[in-house]
N, C-alpha and C. Protein backbone atom coordinates (compact mmCIF):
# COMPACT_ATOMS: atom_id res chain seq x y z
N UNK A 1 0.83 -1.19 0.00
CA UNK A 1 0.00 0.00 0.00
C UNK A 1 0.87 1.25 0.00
N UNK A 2 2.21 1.47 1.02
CA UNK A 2 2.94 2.13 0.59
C UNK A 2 3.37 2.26 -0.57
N UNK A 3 3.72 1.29 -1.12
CA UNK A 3 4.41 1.77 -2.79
C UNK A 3 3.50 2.54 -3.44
N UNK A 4 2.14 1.82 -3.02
CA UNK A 4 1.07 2.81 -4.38
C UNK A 4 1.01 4.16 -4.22
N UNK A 5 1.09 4.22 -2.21
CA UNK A 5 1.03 5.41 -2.44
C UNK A 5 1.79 6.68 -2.70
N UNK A 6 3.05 5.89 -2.41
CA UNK A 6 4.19 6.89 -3.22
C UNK A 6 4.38 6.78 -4.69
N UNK A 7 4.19 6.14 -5.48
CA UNK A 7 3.80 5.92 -6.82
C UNK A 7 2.93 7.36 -7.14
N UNK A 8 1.70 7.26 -7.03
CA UNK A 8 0.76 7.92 -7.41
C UNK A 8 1.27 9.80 -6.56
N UNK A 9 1.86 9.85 -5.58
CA UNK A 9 2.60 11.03 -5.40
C UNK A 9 3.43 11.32 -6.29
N UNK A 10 3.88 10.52 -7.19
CA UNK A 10 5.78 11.00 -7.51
C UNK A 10 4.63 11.39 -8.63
N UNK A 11 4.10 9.96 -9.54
CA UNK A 11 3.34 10.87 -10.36
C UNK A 11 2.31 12.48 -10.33
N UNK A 12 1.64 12.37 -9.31
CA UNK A 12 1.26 13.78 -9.23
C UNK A 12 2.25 14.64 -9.51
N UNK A 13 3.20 14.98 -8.38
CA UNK A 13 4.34 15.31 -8.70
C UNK A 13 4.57 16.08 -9.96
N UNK A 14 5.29 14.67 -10.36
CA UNK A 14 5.67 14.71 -11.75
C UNK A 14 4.83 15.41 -12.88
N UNK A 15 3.64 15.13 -12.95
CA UNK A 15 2.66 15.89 -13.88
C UNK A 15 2.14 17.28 -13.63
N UNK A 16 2.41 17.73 -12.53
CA UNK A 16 2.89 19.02 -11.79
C UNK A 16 3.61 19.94 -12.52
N UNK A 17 4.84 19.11 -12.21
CA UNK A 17 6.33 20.18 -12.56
C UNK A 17 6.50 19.98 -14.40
N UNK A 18 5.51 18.82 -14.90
CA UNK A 18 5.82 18.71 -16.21
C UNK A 18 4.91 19.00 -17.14
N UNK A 19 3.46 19.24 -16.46
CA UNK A 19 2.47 20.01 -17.08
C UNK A 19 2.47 21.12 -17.93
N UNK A 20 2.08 21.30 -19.24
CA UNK A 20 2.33 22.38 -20.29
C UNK A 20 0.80 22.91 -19.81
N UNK A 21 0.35 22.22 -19.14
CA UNK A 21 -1.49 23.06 -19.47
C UNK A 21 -1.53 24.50 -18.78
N UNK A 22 -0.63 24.77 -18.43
CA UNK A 22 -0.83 26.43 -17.62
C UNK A 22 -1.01 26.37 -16.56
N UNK A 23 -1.63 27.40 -15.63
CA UNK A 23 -1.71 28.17 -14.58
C UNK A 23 -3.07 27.56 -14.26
N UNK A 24 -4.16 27.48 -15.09
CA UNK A 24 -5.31 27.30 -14.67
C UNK A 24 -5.41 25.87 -14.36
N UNK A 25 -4.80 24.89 -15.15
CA UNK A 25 -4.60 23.42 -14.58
C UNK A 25 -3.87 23.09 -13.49
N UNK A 26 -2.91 23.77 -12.96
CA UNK A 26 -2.38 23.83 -11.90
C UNK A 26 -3.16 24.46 -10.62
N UNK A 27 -3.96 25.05 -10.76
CA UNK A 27 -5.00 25.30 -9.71
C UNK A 27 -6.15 24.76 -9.78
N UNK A 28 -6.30 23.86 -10.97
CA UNK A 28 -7.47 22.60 -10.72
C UNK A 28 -6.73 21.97 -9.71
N UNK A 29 -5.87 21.35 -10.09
CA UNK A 29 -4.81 20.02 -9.29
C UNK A 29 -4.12 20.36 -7.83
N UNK A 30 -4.35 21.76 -7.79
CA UNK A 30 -3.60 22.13 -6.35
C UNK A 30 -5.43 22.38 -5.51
N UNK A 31 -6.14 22.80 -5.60
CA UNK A 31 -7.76 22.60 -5.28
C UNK A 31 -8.13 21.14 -5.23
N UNK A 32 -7.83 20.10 -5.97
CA UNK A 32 -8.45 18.40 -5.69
C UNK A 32 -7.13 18.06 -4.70
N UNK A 33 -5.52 18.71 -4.50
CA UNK A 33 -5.03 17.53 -3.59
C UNK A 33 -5.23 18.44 -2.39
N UNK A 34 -6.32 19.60 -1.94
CA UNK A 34 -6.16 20.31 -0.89
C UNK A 34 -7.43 19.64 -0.09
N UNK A 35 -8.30 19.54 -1.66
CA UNK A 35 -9.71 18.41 -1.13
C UNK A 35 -9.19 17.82 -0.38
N UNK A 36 -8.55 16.78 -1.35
CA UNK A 36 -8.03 14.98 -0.59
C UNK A 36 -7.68 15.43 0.59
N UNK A 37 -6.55 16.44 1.01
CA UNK A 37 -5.93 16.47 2.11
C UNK A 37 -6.77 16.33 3.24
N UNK A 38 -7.98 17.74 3.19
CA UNK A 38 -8.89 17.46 3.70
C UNK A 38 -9.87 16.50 4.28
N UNK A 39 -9.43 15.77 3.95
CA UNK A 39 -10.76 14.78 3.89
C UNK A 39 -10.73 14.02 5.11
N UNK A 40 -11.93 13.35 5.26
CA UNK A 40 -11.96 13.14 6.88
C UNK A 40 -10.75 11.73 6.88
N UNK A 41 -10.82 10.82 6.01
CA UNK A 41 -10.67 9.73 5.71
C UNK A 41 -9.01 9.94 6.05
N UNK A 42 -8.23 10.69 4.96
CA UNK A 42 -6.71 11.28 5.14
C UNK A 42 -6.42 11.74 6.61
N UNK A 43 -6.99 12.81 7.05
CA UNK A 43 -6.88 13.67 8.42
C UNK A 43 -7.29 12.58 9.51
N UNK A 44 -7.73 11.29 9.67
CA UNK A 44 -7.74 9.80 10.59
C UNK A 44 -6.90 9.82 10.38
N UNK A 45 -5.59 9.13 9.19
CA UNK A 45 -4.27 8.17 8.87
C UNK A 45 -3.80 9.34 9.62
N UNK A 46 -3.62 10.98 9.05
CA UNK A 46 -2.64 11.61 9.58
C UNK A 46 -2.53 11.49 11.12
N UNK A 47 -3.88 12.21 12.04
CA UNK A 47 -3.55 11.97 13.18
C UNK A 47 -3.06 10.50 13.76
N UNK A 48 -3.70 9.49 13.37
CA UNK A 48 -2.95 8.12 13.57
C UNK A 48 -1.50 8.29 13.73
N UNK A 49 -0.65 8.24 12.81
CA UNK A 49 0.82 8.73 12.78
C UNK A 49 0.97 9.56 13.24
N UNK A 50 0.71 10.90 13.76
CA UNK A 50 1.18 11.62 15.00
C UNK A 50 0.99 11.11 16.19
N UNK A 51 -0.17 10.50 15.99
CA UNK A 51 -0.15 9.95 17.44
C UNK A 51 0.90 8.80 17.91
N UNK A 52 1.04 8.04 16.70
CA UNK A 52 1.98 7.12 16.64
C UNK A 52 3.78 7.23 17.32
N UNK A 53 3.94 8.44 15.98
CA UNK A 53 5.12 9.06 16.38
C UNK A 53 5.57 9.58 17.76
N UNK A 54 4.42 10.47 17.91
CA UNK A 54 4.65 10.98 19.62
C UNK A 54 4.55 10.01 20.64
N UNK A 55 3.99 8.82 20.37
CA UNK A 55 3.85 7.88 21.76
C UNK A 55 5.65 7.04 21.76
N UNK A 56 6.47 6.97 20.65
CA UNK A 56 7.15 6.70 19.94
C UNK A 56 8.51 7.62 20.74
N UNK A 57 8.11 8.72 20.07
CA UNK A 57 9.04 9.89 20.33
C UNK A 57 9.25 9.71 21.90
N UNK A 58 7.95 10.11 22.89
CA UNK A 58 8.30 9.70 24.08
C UNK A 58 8.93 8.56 24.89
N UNK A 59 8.87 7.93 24.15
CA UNK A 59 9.69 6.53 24.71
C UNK A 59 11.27 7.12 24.45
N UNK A 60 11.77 7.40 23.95
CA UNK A 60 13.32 7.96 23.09
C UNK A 60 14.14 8.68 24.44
N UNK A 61 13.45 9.82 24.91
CA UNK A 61 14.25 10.81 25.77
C UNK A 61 14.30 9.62 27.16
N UNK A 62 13.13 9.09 27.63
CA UNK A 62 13.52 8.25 28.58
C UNK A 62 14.15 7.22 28.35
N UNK A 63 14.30 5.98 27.36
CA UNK A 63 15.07 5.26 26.69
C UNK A 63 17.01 5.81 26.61
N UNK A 64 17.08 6.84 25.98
CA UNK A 64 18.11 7.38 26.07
C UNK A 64 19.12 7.82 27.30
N UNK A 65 17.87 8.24 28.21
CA UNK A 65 18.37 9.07 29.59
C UNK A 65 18.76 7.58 30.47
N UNK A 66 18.15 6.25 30.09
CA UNK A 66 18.48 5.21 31.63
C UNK A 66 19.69 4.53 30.75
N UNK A 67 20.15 4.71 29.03
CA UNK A 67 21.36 4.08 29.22
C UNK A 67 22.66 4.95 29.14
N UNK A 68 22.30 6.08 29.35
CA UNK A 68 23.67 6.94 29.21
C UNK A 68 23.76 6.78 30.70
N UNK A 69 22.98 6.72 31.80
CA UNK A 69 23.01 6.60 32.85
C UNK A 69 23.80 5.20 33.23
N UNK A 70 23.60 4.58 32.56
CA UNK A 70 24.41 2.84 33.01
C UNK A 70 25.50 3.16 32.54
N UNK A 71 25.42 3.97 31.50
CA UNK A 71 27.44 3.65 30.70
C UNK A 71 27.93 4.69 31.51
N UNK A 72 27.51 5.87 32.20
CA UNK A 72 27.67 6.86 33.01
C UNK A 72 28.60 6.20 34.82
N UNK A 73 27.73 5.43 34.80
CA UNK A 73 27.89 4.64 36.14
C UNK A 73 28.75 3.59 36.24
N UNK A 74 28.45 2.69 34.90
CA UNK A 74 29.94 2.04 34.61
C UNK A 74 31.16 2.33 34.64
N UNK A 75 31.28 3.50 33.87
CA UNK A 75 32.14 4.42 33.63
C UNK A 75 33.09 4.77 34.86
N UNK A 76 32.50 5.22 35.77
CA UNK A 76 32.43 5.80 36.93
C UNK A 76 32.87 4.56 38.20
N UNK A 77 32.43 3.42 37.57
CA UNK A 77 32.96 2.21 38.76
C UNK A 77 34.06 1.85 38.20
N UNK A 78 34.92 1.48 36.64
CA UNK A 78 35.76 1.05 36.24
C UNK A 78 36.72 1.96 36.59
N UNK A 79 36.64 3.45 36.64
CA UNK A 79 37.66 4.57 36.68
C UNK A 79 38.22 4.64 38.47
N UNK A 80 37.04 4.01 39.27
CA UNK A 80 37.28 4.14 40.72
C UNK A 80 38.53 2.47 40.98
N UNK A 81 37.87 1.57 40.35
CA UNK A 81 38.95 0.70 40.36
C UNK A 81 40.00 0.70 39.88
N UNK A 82 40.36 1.44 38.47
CA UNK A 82 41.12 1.60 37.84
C UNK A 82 42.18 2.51 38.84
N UNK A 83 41.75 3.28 39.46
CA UNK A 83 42.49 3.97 40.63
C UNK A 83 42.94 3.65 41.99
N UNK A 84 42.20 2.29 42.83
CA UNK A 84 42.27 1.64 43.48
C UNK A 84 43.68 0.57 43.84
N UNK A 85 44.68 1.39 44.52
CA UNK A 85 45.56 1.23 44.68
C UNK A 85 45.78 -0.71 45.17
N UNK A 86 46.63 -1.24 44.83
CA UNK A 86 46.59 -2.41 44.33
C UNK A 86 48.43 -2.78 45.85
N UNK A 87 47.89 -3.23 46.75
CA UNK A 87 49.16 -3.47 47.55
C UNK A 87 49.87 -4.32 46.98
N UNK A 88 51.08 -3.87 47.43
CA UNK A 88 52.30 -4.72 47.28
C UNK A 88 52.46 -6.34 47.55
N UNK A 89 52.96 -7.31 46.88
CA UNK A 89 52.90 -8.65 47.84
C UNK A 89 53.48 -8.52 49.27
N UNK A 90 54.56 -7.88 49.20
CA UNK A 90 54.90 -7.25 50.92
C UNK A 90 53.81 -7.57 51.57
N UNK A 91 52.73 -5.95 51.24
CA UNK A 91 51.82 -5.50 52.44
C UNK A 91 50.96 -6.56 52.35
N UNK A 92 50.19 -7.44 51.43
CA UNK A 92 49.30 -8.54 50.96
C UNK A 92 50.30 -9.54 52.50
N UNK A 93 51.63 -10.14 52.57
CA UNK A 93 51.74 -10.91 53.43
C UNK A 93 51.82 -10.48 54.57
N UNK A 94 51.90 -9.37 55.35
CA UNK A 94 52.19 -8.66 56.21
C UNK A 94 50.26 -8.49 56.61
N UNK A 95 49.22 -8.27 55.69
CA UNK A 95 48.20 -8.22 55.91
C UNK A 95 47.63 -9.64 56.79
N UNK A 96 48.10 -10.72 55.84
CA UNK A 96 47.41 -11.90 56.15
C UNK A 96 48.31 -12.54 57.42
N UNK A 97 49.35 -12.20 57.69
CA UNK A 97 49.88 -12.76 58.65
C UNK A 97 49.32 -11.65 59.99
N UNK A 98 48.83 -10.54 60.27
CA UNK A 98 48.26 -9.83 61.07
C UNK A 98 46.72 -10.60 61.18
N UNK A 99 46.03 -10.62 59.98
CA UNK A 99 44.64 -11.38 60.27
C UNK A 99 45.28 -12.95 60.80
N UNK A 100 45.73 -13.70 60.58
CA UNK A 100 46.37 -15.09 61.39
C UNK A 100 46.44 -14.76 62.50
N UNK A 101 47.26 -14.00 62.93
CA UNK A 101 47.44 -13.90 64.57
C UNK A 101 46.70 -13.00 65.24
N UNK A 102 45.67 -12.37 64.91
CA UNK A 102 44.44 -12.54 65.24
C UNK A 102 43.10 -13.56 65.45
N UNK A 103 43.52 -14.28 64.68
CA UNK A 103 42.35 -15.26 64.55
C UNK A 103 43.32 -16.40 65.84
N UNK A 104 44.38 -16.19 66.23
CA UNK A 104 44.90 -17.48 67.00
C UNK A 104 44.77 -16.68 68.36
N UNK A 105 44.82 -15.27 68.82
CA UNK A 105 44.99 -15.07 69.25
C UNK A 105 43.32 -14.92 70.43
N UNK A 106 42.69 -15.11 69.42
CA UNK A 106 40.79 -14.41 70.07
C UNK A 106 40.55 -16.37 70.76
């Protein structure tokens, strides 16, 4: 149904911009597609698709806002580890031998 109906546009169109009949045929043809436009039948499909779009559209800004927020937060935990000073094997045995003699000692 799409194709036809871009079909039958390009042709309008086309017989438009390629029309020799003058001025006065061009305001027959611009008067019948202002009809059509009009029409109750067209002005349903249109609002349909706005309505479409906008229920559409609104999904987008919130969609958008919760994953910049995760790569935001990711971001933000990899850079805190990435900074997270990393002890020495030294202090690592010096750690675990303090928790040992604690645990022998309680």
């Amino acid at each position: 149904m799409r194709g036809k109906l871009l079909f039958v546009a390009g042709a309008a169109v086309g017989y438009v911009l390629g029309a020799r009949a003058g001025r006065e045929r061009y305001e027959q043809l611009k008067a019948t597609a202002a009809k059509a436009w009009q029409s109750p039948t067209v002005q349903k499909q249109v609002h349909a698709v706005e309505d479409f779009v906008a229920e559409k559209v609104g999904e987008f800004p919130e969609t958008a806002y919760i994953t910049v927020k995760k790569a935001v937060v990711q971001a933000n935990r990899r850079r805190r580890e990435s900074r997270a000073p990393y002890p020495s094997p030294a202090a690592e045995a010096a750690l675990r031998a303090d928790d040992s003699g604690r645990a022998t000692s309680s």
